[in-house]
N, C-alpha and C. Protein backbone atom coordinates (compact mmCIF):
# COMPACT_ATOMS: atom_id res chain seq x y z
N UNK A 1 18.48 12.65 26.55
CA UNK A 1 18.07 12.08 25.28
C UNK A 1 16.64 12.50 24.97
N UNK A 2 16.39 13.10 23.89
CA UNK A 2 14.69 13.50 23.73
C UNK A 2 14.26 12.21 22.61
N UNK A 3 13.29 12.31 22.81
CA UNK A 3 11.36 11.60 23.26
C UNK A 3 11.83 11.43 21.38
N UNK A 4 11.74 10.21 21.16
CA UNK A 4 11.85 9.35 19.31
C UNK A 4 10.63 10.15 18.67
N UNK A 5 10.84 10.11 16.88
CA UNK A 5 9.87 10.14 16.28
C UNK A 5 9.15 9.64 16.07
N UNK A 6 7.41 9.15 16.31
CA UNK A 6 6.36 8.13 16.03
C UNK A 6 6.91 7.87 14.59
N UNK A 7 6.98 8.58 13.29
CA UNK A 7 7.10 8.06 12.28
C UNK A 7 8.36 7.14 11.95
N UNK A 8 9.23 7.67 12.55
CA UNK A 8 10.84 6.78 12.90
C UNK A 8 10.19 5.60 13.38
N UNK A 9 9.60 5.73 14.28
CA UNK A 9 9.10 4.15 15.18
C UNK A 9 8.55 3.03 14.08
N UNK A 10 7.59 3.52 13.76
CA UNK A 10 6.86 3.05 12.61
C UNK A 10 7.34 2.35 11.35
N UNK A 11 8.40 3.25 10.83
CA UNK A 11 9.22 2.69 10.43
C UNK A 11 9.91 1.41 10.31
N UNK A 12 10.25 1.45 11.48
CA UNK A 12 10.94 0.30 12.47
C UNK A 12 10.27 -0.86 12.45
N UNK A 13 9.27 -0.47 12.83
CA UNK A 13 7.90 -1.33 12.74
C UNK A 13 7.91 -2.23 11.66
N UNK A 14 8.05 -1.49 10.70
CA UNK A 14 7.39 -1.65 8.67
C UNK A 14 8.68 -2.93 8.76
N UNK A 15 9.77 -2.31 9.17
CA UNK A 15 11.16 -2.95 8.41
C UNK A 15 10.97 -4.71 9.35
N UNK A 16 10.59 -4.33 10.54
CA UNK A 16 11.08 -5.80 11.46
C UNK A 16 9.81 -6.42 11.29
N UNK A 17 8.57 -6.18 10.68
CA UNK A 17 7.57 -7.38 10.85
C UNK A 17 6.52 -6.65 12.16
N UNK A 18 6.84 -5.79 12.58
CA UNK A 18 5.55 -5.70 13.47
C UNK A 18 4.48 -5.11 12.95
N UNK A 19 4.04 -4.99 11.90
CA UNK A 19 2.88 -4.32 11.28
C UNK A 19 1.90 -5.98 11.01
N UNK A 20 2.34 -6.87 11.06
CA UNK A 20 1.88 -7.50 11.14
C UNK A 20 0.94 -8.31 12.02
N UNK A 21 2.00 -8.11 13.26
CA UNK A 21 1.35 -8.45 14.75
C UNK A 21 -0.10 -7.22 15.21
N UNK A 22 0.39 -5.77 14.49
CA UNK A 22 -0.55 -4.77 14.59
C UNK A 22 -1.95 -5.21 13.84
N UNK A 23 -1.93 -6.14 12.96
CA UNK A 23 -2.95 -6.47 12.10
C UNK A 23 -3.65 -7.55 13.11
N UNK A 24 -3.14 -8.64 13.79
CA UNK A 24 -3.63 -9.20 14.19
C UNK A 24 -4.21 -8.83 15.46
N UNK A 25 -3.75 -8.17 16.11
CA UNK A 25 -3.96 -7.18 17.12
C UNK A 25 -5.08 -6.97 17.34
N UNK A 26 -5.43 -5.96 16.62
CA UNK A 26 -6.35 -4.76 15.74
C UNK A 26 -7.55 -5.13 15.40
N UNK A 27 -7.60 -6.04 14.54
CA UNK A 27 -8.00 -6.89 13.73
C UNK A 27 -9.66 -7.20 14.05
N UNK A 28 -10.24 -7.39 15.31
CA UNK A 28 -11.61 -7.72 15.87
C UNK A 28 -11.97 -6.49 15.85
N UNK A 29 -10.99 -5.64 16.83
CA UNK A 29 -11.63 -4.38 17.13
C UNK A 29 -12.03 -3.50 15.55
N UNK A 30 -11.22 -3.57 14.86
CA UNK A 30 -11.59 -2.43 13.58
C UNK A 30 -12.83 -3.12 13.01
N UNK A 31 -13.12 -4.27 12.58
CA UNK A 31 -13.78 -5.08 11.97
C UNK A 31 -15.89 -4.22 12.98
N UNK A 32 -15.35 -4.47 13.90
CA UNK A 32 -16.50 -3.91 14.88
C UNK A 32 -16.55 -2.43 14.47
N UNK A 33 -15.63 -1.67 15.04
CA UNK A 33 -15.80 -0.57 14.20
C UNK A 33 -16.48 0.02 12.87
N UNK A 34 -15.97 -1.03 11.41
CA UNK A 34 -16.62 -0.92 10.87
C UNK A 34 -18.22 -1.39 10.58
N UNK A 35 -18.46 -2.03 11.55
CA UNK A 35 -20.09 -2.88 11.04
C UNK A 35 -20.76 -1.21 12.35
N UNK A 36 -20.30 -0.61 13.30
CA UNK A 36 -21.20 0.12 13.95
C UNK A 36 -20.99 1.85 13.18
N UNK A 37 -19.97 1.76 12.17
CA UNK A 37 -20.03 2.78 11.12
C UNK A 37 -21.08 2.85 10.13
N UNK A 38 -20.97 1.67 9.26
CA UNK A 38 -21.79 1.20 8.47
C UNK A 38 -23.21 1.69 8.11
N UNK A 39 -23.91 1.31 9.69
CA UNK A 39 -25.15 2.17 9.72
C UNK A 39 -25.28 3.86 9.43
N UNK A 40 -24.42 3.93 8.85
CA UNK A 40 -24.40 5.83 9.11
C UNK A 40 -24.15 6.65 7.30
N UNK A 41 -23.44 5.24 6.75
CA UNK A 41 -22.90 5.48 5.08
C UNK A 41 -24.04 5.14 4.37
N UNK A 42 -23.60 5.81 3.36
CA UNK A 42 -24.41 5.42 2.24
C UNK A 42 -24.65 4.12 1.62
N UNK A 43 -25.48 3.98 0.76
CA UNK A 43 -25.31 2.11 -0.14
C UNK A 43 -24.19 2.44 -0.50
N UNK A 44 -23.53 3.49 -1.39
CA UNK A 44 -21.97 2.98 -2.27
C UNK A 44 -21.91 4.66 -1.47
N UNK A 45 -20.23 4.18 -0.89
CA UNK A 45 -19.59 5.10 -0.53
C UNK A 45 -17.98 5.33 -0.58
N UNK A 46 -17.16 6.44 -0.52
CA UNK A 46 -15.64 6.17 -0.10
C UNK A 46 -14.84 6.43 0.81
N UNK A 47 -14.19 5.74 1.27
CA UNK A 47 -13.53 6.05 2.35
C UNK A 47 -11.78 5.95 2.59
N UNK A 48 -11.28 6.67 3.85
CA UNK A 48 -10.00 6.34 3.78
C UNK A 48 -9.50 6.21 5.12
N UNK A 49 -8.48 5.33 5.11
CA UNK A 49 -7.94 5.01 6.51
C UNK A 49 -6.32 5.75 6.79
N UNK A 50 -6.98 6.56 7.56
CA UNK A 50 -5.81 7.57 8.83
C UNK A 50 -4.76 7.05 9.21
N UNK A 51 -3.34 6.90 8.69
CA UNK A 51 -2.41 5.91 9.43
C UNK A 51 -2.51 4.72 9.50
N UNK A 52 -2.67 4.07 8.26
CA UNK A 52 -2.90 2.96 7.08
C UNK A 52 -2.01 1.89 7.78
N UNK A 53 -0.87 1.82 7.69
CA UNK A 53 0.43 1.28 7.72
C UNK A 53 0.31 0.57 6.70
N UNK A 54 0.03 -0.69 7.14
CA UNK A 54 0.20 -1.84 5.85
C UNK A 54 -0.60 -2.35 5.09
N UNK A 55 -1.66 -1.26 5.10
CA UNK A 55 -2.93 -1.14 4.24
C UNK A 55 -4.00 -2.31 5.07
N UNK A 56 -3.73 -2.84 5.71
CA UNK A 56 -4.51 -4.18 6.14
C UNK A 56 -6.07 -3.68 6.49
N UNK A 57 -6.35 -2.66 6.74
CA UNK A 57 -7.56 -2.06 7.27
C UNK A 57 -8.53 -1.35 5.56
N UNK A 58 -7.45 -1.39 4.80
CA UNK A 58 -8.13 -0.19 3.48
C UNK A 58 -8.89 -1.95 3.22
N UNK A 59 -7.51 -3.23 2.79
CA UNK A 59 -8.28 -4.21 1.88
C UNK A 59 -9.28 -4.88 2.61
N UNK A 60 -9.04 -4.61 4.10
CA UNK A 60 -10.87 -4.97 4.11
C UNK A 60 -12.10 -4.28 4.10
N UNK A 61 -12.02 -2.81 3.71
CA UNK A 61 -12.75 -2.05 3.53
C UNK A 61 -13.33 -2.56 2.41
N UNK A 62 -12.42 -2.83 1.05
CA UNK A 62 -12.93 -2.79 0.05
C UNK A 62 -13.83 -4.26 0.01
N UNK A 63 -13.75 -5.33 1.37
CA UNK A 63 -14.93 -6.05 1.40
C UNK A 63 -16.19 -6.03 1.72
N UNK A 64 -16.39 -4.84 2.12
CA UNK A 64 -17.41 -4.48 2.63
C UNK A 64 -18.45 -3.72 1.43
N UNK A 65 -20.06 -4.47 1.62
CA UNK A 65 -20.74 -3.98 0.40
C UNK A 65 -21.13 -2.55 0.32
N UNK A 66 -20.90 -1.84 -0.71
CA UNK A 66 -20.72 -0.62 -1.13
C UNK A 66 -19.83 0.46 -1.06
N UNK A 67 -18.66 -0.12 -1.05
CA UNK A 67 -17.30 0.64 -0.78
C UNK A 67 -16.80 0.66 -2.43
N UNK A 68 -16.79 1.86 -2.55
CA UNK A 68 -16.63 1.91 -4.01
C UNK A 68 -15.02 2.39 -4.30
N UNK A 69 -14.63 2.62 -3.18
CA UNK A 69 -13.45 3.38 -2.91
C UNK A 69 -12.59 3.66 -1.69
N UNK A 70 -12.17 2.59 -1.82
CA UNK A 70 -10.81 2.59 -0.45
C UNK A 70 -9.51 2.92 -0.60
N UNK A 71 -8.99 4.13 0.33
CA UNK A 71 -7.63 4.70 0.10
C UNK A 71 -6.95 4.34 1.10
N UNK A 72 -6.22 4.78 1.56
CA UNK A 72 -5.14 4.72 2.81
C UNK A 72 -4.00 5.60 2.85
N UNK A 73 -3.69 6.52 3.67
CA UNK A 73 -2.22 7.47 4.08
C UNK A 73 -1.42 6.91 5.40
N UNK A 74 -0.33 7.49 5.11
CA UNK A 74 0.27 6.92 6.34
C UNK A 74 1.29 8.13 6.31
N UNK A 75 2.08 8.39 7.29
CA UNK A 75 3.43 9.65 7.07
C UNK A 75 5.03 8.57 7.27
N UNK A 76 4.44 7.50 7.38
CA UNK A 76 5.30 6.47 7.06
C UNK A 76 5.94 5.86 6.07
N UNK A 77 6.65 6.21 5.15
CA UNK A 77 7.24 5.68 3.88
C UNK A 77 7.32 4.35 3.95
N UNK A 78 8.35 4.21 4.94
CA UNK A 78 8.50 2.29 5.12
C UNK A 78 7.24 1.20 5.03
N UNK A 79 6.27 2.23 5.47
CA UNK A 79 4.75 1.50 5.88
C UNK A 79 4.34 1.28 4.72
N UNK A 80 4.07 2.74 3.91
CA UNK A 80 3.71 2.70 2.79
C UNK A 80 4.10 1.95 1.53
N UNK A 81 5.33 1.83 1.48
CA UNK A 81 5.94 0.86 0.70
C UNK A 81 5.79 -0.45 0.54
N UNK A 82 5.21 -0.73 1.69
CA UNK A 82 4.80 -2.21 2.21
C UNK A 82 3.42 -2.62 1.82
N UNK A 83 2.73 -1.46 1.89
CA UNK A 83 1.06 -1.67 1.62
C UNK A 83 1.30 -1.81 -0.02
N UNK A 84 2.18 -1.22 -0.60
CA UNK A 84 2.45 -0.95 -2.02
C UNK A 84 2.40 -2.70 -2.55
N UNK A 85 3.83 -3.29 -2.08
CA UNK A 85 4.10 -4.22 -2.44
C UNK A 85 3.15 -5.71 -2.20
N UNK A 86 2.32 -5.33 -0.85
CA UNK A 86 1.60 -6.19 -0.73
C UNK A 86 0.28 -6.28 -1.85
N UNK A 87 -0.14 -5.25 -2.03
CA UNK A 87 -0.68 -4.32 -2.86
C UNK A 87 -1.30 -3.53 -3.95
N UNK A 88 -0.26 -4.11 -5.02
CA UNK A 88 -0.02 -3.30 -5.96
C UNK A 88 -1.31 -2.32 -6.38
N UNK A 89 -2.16 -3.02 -6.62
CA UNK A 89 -3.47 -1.73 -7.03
C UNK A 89 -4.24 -1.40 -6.52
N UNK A 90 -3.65 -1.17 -4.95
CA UNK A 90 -4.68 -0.38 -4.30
C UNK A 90 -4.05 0.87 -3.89
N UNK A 91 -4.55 2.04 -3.08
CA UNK A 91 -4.30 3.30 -3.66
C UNK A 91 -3.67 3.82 -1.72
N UNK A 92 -2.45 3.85 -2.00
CA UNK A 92 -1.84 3.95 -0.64
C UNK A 92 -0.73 5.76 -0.45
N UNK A 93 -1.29 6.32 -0.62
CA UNK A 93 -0.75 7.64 -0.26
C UNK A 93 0.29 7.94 0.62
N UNK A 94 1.42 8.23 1.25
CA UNK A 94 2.50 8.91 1.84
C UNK A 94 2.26 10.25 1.88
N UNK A 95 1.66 10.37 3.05
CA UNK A 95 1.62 12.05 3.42
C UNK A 95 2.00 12.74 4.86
N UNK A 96 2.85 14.11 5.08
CA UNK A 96 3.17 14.14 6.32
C UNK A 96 1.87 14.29 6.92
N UNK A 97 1.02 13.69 8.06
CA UNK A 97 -0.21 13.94 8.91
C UNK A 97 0.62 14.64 10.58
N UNK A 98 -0.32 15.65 10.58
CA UNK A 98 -1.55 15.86 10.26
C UNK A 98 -1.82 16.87 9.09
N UNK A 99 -0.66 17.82 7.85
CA UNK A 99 -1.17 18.57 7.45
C UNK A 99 -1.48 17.99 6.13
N UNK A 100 -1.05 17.17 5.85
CA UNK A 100 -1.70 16.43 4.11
C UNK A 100 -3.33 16.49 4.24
N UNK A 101 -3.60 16.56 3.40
CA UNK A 101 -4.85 17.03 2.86
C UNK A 101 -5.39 16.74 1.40
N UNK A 102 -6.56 15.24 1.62
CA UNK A 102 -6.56 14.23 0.27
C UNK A 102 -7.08 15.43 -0.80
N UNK A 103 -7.16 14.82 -2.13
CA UNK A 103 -7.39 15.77 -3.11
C UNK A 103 -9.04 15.85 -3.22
N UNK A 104 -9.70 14.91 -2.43
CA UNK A 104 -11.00 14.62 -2.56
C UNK A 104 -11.63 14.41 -1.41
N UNK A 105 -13.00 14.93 -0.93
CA UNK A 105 -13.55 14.42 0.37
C UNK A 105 -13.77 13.32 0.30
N UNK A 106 -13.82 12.04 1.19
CA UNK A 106 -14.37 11.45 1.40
C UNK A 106 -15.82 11.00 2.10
N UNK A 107 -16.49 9.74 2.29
CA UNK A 107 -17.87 9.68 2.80
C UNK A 107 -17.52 9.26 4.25
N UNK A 108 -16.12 8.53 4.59
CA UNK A 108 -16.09 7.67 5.59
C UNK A 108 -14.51 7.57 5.72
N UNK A 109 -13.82 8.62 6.94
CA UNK A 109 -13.26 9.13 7.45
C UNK A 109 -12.75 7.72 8.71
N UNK A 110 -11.68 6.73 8.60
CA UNK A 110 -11.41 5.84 9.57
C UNK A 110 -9.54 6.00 10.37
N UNK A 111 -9.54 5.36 11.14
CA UNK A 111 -8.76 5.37 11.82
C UNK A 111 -8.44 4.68 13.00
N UNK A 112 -7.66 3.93 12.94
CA UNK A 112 -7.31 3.07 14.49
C UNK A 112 -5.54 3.08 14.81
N UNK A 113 -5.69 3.46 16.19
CA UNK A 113 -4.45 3.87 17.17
C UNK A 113 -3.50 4.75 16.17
N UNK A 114 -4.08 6.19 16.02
CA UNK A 114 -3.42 6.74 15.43
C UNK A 114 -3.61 8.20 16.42
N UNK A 115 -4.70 8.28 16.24
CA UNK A 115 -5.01 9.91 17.03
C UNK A 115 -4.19 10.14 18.17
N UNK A 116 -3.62 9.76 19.20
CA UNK A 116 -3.10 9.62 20.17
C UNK A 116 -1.74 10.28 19.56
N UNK A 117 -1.08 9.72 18.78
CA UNK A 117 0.51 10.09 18.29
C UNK A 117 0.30 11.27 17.66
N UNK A 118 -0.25 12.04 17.79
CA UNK A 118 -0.50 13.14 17.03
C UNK A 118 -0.71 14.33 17.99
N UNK A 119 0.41 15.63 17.98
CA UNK A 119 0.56 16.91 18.89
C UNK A 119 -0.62 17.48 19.39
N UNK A 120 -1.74 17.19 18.93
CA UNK A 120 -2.92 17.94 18.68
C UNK A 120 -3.91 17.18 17.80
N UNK A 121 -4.28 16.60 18.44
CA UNK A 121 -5.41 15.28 17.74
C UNK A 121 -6.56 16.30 17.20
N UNK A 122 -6.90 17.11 18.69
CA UNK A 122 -8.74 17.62 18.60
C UNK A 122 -8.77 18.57 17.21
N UNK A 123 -6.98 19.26 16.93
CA UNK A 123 -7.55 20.24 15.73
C UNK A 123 -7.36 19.10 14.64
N UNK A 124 -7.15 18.34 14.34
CA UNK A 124 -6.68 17.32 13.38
C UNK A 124 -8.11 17.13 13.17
N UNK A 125 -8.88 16.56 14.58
CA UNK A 125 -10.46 16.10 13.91
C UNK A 125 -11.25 17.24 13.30
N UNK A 126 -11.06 18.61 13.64
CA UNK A 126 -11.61 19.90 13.24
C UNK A 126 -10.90 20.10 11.50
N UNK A 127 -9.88 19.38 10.90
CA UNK A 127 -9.54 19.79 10.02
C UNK A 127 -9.99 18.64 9.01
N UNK A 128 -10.56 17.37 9.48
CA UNK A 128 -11.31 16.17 9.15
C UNK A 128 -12.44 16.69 8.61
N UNK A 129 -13.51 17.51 9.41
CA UNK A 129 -14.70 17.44 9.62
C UNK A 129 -14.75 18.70 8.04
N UNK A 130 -13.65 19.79 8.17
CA UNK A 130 -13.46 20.73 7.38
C UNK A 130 -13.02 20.37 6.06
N UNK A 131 -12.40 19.24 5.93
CA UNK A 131 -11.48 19.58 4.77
C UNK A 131 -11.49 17.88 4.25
N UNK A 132 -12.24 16.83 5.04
CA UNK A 132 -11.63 15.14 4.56
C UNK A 132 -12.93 14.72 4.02
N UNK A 133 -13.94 15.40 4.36
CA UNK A 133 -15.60 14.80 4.39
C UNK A 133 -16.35 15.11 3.32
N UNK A 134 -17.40 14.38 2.96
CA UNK A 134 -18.38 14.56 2.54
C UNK A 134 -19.44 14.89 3.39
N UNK A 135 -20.34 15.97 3.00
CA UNK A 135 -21.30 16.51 3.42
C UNK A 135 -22.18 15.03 4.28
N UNK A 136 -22.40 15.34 5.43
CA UNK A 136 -22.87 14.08 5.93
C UNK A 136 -21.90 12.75 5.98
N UNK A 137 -20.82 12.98 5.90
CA UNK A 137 -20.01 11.92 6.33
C UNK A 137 -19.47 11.63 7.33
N UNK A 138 -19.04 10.61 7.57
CA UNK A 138 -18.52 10.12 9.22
C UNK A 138 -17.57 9.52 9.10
N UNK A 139 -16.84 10.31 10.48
CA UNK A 139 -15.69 9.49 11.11
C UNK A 139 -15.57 8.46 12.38
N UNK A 140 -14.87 7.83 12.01
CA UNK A 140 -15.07 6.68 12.86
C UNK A 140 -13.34 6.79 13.06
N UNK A 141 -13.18 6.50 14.76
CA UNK A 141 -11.66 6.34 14.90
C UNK A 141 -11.37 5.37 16.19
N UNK A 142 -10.54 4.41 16.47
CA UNK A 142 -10.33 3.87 17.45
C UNK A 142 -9.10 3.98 18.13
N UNK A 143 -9.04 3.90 19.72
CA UNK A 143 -7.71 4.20 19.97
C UNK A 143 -7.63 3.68 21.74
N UNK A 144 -6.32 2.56 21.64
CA UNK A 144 -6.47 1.70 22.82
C UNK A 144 -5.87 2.81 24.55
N UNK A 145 -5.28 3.71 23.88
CA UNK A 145 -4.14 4.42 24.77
C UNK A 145 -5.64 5.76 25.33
N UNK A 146 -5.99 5.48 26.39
CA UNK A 146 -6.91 6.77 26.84
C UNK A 146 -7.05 6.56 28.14
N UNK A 147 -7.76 7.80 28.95
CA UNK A 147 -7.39 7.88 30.51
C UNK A 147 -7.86 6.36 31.39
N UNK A 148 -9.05 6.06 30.85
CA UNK A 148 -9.79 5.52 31.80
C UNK A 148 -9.25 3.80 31.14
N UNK A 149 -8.25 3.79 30.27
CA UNK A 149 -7.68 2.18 30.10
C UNK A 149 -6.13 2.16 30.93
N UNK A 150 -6.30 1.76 32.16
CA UNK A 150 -5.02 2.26 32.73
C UNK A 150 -3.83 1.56 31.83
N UNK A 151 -4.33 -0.45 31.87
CA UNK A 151 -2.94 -0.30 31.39
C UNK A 151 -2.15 0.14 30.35
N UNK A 152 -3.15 1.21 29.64
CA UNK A 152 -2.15 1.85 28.29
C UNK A 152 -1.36 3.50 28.78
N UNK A 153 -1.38 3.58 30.23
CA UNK A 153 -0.56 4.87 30.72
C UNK A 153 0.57 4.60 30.63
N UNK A 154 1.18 3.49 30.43
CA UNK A 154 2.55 3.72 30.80
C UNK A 154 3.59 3.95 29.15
N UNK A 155 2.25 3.24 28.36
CA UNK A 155 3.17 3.10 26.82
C UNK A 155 4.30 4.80 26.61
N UNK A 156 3.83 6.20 26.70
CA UNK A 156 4.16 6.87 26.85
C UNK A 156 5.90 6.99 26.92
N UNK A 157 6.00 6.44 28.56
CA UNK A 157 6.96 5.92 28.83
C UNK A 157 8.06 4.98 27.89
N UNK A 158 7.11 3.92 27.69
CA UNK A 158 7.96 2.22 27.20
C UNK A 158 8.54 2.49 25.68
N UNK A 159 7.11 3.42 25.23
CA UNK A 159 7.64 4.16 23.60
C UNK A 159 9.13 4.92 23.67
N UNK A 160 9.18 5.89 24.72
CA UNK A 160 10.03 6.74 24.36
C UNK A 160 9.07 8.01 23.49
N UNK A 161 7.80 8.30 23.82
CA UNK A 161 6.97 8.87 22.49
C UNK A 161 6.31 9.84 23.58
N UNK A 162 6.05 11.35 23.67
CA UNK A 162 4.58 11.89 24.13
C UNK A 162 3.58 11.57 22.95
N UNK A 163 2.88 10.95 23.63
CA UNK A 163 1.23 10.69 23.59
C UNK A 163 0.02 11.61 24.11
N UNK A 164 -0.90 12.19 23.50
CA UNK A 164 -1.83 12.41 23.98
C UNK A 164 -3.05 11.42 24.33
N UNK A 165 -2.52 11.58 26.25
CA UNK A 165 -3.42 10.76 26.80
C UNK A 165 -4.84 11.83 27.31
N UNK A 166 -6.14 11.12 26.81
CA UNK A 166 -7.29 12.39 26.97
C UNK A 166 -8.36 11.10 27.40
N UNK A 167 -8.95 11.64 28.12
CA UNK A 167 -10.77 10.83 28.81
C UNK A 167 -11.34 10.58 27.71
N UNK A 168 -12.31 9.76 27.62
CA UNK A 168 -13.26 9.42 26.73
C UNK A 168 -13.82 10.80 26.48
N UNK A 169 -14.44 11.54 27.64
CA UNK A 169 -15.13 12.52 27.51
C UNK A 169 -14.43 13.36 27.09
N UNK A 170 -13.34 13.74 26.88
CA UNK A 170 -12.53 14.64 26.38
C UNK A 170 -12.11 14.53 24.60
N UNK A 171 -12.40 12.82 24.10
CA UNK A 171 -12.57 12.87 22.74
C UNK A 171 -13.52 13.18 22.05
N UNK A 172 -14.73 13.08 23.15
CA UNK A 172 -16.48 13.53 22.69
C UNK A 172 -16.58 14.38 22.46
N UNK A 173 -16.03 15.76 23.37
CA UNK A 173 -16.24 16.68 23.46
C UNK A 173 -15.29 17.56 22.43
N UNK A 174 -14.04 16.86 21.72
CA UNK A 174 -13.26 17.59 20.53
C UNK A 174 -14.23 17.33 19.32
N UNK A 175 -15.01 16.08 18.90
CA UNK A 175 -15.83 15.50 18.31
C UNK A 175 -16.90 16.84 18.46
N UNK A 176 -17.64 17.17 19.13
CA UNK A 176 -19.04 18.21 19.61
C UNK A 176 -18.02 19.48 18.75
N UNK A 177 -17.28 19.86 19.49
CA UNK A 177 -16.52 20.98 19.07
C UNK A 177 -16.34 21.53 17.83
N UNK A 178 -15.91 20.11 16.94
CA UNK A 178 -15.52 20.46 15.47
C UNK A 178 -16.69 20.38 15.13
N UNK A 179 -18.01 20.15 15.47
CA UNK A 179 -18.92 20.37 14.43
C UNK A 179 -19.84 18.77 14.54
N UNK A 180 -19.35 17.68 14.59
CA UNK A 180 -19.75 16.39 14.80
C UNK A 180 -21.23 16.66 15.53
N UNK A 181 -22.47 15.69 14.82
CA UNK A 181 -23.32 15.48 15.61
C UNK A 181 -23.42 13.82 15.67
N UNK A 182 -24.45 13.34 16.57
CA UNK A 182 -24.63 12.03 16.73
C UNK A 182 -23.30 11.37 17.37
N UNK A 183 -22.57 12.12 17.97
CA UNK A 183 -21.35 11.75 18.82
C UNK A 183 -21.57 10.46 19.39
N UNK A 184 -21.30 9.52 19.46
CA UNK A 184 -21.24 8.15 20.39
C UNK A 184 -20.17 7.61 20.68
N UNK A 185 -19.75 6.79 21.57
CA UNK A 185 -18.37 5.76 22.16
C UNK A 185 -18.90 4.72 22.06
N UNK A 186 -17.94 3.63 21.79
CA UNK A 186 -17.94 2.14 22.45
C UNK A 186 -16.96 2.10 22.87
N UNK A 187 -17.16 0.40 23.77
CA UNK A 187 -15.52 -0.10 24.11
C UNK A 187 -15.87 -1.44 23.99
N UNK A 188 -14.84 -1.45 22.77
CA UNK A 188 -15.20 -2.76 22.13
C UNK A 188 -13.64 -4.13 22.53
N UNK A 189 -14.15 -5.10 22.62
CA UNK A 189 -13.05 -5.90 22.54
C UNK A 189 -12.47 -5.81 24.24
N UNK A 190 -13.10 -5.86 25.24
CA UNK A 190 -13.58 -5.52 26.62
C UNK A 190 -12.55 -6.98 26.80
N UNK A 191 -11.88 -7.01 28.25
CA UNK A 191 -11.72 -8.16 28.91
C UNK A 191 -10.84 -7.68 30.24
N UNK A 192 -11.22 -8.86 30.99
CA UNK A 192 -10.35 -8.66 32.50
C UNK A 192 -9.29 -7.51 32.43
N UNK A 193 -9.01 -6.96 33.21
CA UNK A 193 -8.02 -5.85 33.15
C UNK A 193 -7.45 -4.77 32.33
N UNK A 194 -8.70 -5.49 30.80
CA UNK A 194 -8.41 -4.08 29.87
C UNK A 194 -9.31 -3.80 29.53
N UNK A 195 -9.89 -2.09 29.00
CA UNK A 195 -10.97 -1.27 28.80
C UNK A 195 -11.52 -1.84 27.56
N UNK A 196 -10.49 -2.43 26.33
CA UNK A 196 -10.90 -2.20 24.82
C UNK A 196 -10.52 -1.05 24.39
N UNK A 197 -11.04 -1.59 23.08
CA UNK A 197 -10.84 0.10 22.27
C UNK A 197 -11.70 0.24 22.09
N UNK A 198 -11.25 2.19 22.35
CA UNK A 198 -12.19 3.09 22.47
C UNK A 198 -13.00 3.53 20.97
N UNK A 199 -13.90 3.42 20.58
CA UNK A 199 -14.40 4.12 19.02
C UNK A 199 -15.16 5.25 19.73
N UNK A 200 -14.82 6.08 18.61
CA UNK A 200 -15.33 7.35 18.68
C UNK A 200 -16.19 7.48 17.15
N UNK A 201 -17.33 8.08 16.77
CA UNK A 201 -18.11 7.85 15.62
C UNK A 201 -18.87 9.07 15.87
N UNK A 202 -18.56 9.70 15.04
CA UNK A 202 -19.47 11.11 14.57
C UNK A 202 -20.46 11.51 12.91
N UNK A 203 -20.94 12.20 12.75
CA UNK A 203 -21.29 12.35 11.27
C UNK A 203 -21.41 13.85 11.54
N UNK A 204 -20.68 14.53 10.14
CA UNK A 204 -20.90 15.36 9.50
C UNK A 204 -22.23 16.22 9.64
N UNK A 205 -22.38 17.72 10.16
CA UNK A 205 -23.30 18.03 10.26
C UNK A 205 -23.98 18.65 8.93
């Protein structure tokens, strides 16, 4: 039997209610994410979130002061449909990722537990830095599944999904690669037996 589609999964996800539990999940860690982004944007800036699902990450963007412009993609229809209905006028895109490509750069490039499901994350961030940004803009991405958080080795497995599992230092260093300066990590949302999630935060050279 071969290895499911992440976007099939997702799907699945959209239809039974777990995009919800993903929100609550999530939810501290992105919030952190965005306040150690923050310092790096402009007063009024725009941004968009990488594998959206149920938009829950765009509408709190747009609480944040000087967000003039919050989008969201997902390659998830089911997902997307959902952010729609929850939604209605906020601006939720359906695109296959990694090759969709918004019609506009953005200032502020986000993302949580997405990079991982993706064949080839490091050229994905090289096609970010090329083709999603504003001159001097930053990406910010989080992601719980990496070497040094053991207990996320096995998801791989439990998914039915290859994952790219990579070191911290090995996301820094795709980050350096594409061009990223001011490279930094956290690990946020820390407790007994688990690492947190990992943020990765670069800016635009």
């Amino acid at each position: 039997m071969g290895r499911r589609n992440a976007i099939d999964l997702f799907g699945e996800w959209a239809r039974n209610g777990r995009d919800e539990g993903m929100e609550k999940g999530h939810f501290a860690s992105v919030m952190e994410m965005f306040g150690i982004a923050r310092t790096r944007l402009p007063s009024k800036f725009s941004a968009i979130d990488v594998g959206c699902g149920n938009g829950w990450a765009v509408r709190q963007l747009q609480n944040i002061a000087g967000c003039q412009v919050a989008s969201g993609v997902d390659g998830s229809y089911d997902m997307i449909e959902k952010a729609r209905k929850i939604h209605p006028v906020g601006d939720y895109k359906h695109g296959q990722l990694p090759t969709w490509i918004p019609d506009q750069p953005y200032d502020f490039v986000v993302s949580m537990e997405f990079m991982y499901y993706l064949e080839d994350p490091c050229s994905f961030i090289g096609t970010i830095y090329d083709k999603w940004l504003t001159a001097n803009g930053c990406l910010a991405f989080g992601i719980d599944h990496y070497l040094e958080n053991t207990e996320s080795l096995s998801w791989p497995s439990s998914l039915g999904l290859k994952l790219a599992t990579k070191s911290e230092k090995e996301w820094k260093r795709a980050m350096h690669r594409s061009g990223f300066i001011d490279v930094e990590s956290f690990r946020v949302q820390r407790r007994e037996g688990w690492e947190g999630t990992l943020v990765i935060v670069g800016t635009k050279n």
